[in-house]
N, C-alpha and C. Protein backbone atom coordinates (compact mmCIF):
# COMPACT_ATOMS: atom_id res chain seq x y z
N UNK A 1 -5.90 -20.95 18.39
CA UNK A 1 -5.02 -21.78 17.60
C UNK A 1 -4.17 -20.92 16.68
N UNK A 2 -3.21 -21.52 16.14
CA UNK A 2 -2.13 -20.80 15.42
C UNK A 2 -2.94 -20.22 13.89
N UNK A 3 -3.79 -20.95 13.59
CA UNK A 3 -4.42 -20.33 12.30
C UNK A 3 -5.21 -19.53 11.88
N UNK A 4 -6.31 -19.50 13.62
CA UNK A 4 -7.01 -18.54 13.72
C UNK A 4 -5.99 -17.06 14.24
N UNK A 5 -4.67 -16.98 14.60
CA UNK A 5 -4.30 -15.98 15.25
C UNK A 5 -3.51 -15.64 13.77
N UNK A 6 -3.05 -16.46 13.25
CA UNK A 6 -2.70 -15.87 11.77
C UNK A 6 -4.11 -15.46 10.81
N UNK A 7 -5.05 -15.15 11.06
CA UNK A 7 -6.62 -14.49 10.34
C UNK A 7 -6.78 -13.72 10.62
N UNK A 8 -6.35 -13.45 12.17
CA UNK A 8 -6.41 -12.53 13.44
C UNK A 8 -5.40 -11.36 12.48
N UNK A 9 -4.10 -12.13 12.57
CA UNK A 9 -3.03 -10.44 11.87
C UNK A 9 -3.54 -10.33 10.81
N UNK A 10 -3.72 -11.27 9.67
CA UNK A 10 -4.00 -10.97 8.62
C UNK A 10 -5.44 -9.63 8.22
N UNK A 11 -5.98 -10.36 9.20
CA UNK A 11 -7.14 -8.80 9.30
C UNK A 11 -6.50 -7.83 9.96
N UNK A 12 -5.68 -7.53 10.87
CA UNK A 12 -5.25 -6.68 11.63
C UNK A 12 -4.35 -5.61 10.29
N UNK A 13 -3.43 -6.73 9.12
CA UNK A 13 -2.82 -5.97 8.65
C UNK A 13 -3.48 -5.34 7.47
N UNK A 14 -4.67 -6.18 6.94
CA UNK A 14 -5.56 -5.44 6.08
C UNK A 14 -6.18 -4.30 6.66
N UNK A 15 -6.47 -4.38 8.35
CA UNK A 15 -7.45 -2.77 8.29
C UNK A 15 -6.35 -1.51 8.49
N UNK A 16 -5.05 -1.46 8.37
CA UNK A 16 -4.09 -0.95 8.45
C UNK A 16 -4.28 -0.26 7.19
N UNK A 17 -4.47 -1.22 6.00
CA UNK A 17 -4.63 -0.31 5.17
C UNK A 17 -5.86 0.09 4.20
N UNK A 18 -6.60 -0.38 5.06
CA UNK A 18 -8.21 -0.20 4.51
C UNK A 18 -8.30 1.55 5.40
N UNK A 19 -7.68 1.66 5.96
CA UNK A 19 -7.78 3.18 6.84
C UNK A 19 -6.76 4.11 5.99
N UNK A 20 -5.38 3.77 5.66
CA UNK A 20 -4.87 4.26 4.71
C UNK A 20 -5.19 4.48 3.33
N UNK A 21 -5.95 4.10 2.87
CA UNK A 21 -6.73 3.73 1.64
C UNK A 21 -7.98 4.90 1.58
N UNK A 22 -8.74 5.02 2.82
CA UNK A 22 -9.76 6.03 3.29
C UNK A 22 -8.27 7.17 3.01
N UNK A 23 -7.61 7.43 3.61
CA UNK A 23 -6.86 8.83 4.02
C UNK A 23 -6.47 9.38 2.08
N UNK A 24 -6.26 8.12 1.64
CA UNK A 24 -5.54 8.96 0.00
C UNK A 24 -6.81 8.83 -0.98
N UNK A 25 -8.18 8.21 -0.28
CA UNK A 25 -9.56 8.45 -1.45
C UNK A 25 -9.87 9.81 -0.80
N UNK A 26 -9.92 10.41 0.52
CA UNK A 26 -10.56 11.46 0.59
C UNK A 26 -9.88 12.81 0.55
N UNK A 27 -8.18 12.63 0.49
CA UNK A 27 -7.50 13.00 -0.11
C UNK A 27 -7.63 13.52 -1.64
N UNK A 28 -7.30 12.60 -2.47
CA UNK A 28 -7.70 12.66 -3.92
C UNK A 28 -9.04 13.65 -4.11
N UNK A 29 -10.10 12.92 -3.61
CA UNK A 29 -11.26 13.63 -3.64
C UNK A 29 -10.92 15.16 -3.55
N UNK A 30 -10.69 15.45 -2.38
CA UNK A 30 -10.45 16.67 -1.98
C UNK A 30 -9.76 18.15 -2.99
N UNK A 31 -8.19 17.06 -3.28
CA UNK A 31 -7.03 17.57 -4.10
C UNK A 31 -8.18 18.25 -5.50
N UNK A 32 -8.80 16.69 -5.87
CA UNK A 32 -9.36 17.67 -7.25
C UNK A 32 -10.54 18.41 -7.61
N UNK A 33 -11.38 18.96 -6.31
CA UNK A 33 -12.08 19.82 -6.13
C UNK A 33 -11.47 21.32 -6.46
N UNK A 34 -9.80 21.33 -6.57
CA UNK A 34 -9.20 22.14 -6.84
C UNK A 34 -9.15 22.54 -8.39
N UNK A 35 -9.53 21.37 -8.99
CA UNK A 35 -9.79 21.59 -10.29
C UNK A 35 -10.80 21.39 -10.75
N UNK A 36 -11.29 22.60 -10.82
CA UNK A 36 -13.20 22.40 -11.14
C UNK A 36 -13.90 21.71 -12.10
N UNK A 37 -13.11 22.29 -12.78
CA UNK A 37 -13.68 21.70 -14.59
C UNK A 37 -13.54 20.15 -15.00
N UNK A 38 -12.49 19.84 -14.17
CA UNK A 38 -11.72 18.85 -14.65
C UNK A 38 -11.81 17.65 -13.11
N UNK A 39 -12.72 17.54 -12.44
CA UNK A 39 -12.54 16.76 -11.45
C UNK A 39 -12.10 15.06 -11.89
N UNK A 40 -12.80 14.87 -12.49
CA UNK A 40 -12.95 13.52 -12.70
C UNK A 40 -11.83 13.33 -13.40
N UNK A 41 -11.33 13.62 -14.06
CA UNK A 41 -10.00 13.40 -14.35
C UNK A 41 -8.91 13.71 -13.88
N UNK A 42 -8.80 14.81 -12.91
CA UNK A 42 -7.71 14.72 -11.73
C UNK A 42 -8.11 13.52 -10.75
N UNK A 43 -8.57 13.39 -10.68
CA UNK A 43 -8.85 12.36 -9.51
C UNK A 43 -8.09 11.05 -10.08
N UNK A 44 -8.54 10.88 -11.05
CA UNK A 44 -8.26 9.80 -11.78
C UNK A 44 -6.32 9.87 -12.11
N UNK A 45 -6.15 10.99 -12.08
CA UNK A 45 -4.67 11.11 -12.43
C UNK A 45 -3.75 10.84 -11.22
N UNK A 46 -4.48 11.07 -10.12
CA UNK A 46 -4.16 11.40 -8.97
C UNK A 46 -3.92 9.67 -8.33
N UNK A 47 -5.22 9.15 -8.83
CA UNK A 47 -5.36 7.58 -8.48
C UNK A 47 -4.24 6.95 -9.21
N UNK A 48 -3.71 6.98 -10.12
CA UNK A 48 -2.60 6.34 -11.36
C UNK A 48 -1.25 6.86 -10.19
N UNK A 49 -1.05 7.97 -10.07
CA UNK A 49 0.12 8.14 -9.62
C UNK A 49 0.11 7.19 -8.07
N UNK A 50 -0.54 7.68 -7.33
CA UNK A 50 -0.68 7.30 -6.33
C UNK A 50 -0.56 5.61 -6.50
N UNK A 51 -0.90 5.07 -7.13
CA UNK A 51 -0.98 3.29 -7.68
C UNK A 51 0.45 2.91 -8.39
N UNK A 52 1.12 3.98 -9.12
CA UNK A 52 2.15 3.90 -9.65
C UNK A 52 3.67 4.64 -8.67
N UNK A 53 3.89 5.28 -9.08
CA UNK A 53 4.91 6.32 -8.18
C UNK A 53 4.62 6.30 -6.47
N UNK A 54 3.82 6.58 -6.01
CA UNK A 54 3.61 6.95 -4.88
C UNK A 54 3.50 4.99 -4.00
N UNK A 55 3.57 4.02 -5.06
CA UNK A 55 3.88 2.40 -4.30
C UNK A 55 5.37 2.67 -4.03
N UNK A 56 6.26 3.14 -4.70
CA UNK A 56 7.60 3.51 -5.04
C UNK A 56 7.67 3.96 -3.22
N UNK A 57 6.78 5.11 -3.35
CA UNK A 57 7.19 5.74 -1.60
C UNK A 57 6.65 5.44 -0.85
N UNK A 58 5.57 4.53 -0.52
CA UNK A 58 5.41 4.08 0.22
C UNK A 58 6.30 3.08 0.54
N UNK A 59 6.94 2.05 -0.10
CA UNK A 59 8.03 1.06 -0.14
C UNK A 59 8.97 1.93 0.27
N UNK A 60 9.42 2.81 0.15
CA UNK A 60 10.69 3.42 0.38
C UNK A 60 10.39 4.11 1.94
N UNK A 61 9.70 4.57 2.37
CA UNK A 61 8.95 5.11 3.13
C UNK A 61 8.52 3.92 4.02
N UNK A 62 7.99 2.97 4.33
CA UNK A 62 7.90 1.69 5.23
C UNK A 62 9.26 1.24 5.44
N UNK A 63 10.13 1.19 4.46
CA UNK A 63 11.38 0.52 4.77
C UNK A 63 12.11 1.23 5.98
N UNK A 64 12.07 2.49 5.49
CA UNK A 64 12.69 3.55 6.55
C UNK A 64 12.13 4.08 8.07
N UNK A 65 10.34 3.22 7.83
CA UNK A 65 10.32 3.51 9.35
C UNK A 65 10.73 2.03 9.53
N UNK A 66 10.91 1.03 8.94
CA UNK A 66 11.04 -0.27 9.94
C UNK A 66 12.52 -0.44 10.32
N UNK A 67 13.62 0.30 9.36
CA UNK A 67 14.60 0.16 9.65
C UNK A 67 15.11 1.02 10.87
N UNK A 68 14.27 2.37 11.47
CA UNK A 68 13.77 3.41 12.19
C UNK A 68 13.97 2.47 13.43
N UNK A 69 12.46 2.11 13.27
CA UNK A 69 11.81 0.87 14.71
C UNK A 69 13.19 -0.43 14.88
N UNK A 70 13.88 -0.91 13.65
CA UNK A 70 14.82 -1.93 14.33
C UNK A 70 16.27 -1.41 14.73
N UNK A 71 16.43 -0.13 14.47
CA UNK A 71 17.66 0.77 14.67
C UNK A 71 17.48 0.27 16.50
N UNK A 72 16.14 1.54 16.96
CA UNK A 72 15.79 1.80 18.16
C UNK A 72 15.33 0.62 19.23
N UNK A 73 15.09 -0.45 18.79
CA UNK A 73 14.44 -1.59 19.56
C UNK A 73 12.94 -1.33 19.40
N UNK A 74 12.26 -0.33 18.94
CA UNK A 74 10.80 -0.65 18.86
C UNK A 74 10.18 -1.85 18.33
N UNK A 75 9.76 -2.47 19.23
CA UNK A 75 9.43 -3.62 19.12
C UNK A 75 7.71 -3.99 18.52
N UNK A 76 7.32 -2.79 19.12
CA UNK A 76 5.98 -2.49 19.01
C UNK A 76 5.49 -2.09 17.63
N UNK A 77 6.95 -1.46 16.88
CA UNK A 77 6.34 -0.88 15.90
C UNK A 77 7.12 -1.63 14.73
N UNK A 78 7.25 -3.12 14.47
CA UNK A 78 7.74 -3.82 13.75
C UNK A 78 6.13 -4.65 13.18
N UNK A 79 6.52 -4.01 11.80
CA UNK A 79 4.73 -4.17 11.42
C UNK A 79 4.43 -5.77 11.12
N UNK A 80 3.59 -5.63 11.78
CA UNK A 80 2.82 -6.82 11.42
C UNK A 80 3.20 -7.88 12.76
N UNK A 81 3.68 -7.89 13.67
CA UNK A 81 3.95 -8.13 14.87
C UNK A 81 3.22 -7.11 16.13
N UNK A 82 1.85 -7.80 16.94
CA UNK A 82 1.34 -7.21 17.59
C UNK A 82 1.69 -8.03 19.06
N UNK A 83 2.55 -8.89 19.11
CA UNK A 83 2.39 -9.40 20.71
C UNK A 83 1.86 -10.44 20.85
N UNK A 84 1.74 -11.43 21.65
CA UNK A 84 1.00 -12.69 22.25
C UNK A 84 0.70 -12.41 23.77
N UNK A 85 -0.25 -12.11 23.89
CA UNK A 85 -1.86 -11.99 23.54
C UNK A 85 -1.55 -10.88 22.99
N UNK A 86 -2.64 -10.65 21.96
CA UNK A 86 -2.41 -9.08 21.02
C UNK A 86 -2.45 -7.92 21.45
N UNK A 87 -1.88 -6.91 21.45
CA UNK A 87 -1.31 -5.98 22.19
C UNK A 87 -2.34 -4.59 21.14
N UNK A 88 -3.17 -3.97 21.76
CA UNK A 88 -3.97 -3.34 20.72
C UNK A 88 -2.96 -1.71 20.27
N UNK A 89 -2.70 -1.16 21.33
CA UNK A 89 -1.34 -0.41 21.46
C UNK A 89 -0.41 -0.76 20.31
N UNK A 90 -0.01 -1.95 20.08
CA UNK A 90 0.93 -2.09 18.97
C UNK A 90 0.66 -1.51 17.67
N UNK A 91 -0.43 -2.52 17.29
CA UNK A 91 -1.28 -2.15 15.90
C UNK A 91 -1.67 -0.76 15.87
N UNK A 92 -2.04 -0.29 16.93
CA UNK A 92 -2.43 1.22 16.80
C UNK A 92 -0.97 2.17 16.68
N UNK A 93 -0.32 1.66 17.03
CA UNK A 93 0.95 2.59 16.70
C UNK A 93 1.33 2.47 15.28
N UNK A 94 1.63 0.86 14.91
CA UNK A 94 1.96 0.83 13.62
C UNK A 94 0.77 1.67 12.56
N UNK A 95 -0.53 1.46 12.53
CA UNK A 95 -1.18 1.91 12.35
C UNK A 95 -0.94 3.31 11.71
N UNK A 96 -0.34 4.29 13.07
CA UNK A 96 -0.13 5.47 13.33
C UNK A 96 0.96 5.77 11.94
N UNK A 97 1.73 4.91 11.84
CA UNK A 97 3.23 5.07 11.52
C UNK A 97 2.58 5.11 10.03
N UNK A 98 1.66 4.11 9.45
CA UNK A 98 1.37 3.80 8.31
C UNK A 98 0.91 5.10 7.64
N UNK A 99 -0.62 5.80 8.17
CA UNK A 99 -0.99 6.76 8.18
C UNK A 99 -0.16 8.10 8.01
N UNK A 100 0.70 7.86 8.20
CA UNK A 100 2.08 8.95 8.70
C UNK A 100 2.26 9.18 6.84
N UNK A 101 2.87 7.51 6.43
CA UNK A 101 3.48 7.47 5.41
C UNK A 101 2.97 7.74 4.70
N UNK A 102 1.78 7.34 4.17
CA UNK A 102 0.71 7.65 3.67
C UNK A 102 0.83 8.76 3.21
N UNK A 103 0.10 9.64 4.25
CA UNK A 103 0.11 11.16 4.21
C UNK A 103 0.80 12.06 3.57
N UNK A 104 2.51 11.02 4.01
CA UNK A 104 3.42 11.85 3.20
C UNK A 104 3.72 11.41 2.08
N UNK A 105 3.43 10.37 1.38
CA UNK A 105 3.05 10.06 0.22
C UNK A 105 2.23 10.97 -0.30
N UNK A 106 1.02 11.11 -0.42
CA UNK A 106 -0.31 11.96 -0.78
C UNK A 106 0.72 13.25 -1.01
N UNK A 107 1.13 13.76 0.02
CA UNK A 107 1.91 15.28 -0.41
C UNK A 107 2.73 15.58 -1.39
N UNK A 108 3.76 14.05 -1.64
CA UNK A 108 5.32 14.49 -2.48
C UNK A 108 4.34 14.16 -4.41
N UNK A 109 2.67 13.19 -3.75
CA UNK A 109 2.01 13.24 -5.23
C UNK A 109 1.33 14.80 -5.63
N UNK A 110 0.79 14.96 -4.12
CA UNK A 110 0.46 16.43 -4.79
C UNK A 110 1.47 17.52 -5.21
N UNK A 111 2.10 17.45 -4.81
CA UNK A 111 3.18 18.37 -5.07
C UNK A 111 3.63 18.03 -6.69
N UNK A 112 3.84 16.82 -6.64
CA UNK A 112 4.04 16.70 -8.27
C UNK A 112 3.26 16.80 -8.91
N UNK A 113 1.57 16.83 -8.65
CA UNK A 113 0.89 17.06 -9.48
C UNK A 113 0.72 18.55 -9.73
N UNK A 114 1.03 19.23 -8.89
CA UNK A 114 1.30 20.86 -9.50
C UNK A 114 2.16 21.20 -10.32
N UNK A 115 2.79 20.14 -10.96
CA UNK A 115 3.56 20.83 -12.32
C UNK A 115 2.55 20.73 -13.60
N UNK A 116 2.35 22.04 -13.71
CA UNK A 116 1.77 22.52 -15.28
C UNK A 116 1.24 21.37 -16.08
N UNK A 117 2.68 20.36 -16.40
CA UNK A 117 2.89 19.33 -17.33
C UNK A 117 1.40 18.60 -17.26
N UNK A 118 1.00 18.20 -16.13
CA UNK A 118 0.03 17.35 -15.97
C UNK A 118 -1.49 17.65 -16.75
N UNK A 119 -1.79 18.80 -17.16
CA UNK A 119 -2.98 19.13 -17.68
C UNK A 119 -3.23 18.52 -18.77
N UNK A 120 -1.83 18.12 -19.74
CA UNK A 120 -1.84 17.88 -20.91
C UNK A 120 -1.45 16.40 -20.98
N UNK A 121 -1.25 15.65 -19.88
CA UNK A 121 -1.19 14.24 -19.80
C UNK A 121 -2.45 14.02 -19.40
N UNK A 122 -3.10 14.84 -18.46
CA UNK A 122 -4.53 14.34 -17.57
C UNK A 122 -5.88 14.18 -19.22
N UNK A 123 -5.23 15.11 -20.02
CA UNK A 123 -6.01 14.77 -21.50
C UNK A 123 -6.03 14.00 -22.30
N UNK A 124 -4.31 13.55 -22.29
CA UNK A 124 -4.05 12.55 -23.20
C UNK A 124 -4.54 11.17 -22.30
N UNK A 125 -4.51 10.63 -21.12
CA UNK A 125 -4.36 9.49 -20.84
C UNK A 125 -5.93 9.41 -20.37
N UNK A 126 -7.51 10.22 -20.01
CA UNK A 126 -8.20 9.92 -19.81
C UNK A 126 -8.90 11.06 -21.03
N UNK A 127 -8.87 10.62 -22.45
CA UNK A 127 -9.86 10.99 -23.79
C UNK A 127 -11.38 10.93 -23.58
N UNK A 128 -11.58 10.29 -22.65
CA UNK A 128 -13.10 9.85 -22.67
C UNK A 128 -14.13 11.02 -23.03
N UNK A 129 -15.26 11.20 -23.96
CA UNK A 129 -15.85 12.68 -23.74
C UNK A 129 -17.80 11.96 -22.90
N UNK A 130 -17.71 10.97 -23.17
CA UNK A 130 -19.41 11.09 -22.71
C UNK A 130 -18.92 10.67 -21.17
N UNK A 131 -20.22 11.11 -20.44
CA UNK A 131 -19.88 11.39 -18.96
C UNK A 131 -20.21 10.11 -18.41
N UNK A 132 -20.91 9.33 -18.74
CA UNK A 132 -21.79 7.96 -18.10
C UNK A 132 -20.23 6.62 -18.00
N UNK A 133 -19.29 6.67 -19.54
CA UNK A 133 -18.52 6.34 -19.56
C UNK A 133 -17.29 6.53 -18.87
N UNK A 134 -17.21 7.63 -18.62
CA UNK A 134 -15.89 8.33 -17.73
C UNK A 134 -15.70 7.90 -16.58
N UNK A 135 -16.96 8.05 -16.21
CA UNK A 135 -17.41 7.77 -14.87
C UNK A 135 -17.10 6.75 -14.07
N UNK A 136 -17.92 5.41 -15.46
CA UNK A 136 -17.16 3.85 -15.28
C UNK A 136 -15.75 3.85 -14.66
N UNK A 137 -15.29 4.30 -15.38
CA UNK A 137 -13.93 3.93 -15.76
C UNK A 137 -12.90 4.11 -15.05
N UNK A 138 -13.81 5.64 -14.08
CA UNK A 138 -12.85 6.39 -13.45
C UNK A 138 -12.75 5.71 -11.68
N UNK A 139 -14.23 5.90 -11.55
CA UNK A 139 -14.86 5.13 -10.59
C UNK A 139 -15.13 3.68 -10.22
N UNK A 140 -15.03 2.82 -11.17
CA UNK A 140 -15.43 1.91 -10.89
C UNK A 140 -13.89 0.15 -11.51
N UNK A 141 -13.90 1.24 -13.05
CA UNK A 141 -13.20 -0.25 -14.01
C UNK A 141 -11.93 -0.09 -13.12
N UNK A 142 -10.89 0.78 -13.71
CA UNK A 142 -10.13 1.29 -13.15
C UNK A 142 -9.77 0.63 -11.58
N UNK A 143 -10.34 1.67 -10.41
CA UNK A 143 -9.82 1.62 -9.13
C UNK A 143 -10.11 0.04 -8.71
N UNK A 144 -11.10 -0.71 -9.35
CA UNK A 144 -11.07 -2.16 -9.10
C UNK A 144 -9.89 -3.40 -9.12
N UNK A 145 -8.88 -2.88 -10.27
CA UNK A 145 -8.15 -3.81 -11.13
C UNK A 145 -6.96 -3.21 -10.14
N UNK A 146 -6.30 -1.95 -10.10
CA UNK A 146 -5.33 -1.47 -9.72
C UNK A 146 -5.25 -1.65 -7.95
N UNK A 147 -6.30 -1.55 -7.86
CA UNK A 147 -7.03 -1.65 -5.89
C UNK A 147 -6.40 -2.97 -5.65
N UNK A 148 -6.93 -3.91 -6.46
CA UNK A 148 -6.58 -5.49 -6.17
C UNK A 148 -5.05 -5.89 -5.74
N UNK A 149 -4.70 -5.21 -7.13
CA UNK A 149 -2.95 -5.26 -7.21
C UNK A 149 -2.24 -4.59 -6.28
N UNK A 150 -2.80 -3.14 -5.98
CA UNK A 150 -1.90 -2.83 -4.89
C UNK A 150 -1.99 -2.86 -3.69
N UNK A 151 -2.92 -3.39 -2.95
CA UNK A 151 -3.70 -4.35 -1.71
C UNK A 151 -2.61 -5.00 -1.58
N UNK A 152 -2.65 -6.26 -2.76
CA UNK A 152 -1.80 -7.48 -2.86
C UNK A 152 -0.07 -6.97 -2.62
N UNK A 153 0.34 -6.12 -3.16
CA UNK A 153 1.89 -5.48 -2.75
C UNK A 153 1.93 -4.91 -2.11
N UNK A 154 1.46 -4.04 -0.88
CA UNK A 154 0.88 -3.65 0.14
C UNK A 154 1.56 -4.39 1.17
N UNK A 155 0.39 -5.40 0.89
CA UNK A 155 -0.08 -6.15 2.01
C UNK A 155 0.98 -7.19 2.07
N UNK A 156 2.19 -7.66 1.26
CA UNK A 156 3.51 -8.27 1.03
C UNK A 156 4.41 -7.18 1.74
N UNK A 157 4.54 -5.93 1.91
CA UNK A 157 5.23 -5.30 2.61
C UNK A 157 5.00 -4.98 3.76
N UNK A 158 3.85 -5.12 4.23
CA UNK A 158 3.27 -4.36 5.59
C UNK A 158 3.43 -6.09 6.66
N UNK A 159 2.86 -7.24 5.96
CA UNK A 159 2.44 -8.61 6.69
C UNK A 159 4.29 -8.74 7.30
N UNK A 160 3.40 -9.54 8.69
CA UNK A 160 4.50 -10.04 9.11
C UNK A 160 5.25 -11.05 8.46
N UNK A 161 6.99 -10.94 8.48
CA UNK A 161 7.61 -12.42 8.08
C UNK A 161 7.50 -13.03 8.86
N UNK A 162 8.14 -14.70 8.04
CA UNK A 162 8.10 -15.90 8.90
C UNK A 162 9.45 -15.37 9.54
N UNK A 163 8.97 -16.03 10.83
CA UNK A 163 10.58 -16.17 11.84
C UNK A 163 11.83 -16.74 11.34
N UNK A 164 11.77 -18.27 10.58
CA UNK A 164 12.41 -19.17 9.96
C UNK A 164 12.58 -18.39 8.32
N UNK A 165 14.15 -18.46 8.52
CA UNK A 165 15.05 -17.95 6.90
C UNK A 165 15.17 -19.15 6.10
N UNK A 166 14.51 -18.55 5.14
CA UNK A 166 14.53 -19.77 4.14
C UNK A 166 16.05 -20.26 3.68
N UNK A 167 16.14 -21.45 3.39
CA UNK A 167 17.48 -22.09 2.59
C UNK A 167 17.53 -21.15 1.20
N UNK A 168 19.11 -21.26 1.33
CA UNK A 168 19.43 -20.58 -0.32
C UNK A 168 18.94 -22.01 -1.15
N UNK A 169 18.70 -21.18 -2.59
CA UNK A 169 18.02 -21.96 -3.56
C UNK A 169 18.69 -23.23 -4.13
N UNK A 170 20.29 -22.62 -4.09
CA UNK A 170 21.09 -23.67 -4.55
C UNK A 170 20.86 -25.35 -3.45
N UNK A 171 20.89 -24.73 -2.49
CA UNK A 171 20.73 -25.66 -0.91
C UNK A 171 19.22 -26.62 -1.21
N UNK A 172 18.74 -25.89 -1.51
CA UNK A 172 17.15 -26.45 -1.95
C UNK A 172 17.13 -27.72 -3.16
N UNK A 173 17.83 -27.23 -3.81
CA UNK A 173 17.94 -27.92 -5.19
C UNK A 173 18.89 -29.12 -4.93
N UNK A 174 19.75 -28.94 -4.00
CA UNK A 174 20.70 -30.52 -3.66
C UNK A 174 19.80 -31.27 -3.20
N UNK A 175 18.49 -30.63 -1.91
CA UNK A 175 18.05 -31.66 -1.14
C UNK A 175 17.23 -32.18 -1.73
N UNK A 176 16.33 -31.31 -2.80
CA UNK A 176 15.23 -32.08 -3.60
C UNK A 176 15.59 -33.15 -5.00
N UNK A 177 17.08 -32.55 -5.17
CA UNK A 177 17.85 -33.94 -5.59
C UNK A 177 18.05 -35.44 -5.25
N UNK A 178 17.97 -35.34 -4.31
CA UNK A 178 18.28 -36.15 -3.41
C UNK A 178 17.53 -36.71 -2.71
N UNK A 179 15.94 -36.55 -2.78
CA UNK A 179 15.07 -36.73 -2.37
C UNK A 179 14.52 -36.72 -0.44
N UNK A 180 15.32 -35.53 -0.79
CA UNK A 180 15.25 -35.13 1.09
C UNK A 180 13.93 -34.07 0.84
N UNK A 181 13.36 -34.22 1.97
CA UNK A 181 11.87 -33.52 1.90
C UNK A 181 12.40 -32.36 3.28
N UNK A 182 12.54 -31.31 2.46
CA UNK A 182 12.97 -29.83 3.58
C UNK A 182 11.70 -29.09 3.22
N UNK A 183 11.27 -28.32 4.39
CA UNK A 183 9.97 -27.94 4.32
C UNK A 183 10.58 -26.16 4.80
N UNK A 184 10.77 -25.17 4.47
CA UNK A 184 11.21 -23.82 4.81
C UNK A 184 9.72 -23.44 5.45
């Protein structure tokens, strides 16, 4: 049925980025093993940007492969569109493409996080000194609240649109004047 195959993408487009999500935690992880002393708070700096700046490129970065895929006719790789009957090939490409971005996201953050500057923000913006607390905060309060939110804008850029273009607003507002029942 049409509702179960819309649960169907909707999971399809969440594990898209439940795998992307793995690539920039073990990432991060990784990046601030580079800073010994200071892990837990690179990581944590690393998570902010990446949640902040690096939504910036991923948005900018999805746009440009979809505008990529509708330049070329890839049909396959118009996200969030897998085919009727579902085409596993599709999702695994888009998939591919996501991962891509990702990746290169993770880089243009690391790269910015090698400016100097950051040692002395990574102090000011995580003060914490007892370790049990840090920890919380870093690990747990934190990546919970920001995780949610950027899932949720994510997952608004990656999900398929409706086929049907909505009426301009002005158009909307005559018919519900008027007591015409338009359903977009």
């Amino acid at each position: 049925s049409g509702k179960s195959w819309s649960r169907f993408r909707r999971a399809a487009d969440s594990a898209k980025q439940a795998f992307g999500a793995l690539v920039i935690h073990f990432a991060n992880i990784g990046f601030s093993k580079f800073n010994s002393h200071k892990q837990c708070t690179w990581y944590f700096m690393n998570f902010l940007l990446d949640s902040t700046l690096g939504l910036f490129v991923i948005f900018v970065l999805l746009k440009l492969a979809e505008c990529i895929a509708h330049c070329q006719k890839w049909k396959a790789l118009k996200s969030g569109e897998y085919g009727t009957p579902f085409h596993f090939t599709w999702w695994f490409g888009q998939c591919i493409v996501y991962l891509i971005v990702m990746a290169s996201e993770k880089t243009l953050i690391i790269c910015f996080m090698l400016i100097p500057f950051w040692d002395k923000v990574a102090d000011f913006v995580l003060p914490i000194k007892d370790r049990k607390a840090k920890d919380a905060v870093v690990m747990l309060i934190v990546p919970f609240i920001v995780n949610v939110i950027m899932f949720w804008v994510v997952d608004s850029i990656i999900m398929r649109k409706g086929s049907k273009k909505r009426k301009p607003f002005r158009e909307r507002v005559i018919y519900y004047k008027n007591n015409v029942d338009v359903s977009d």
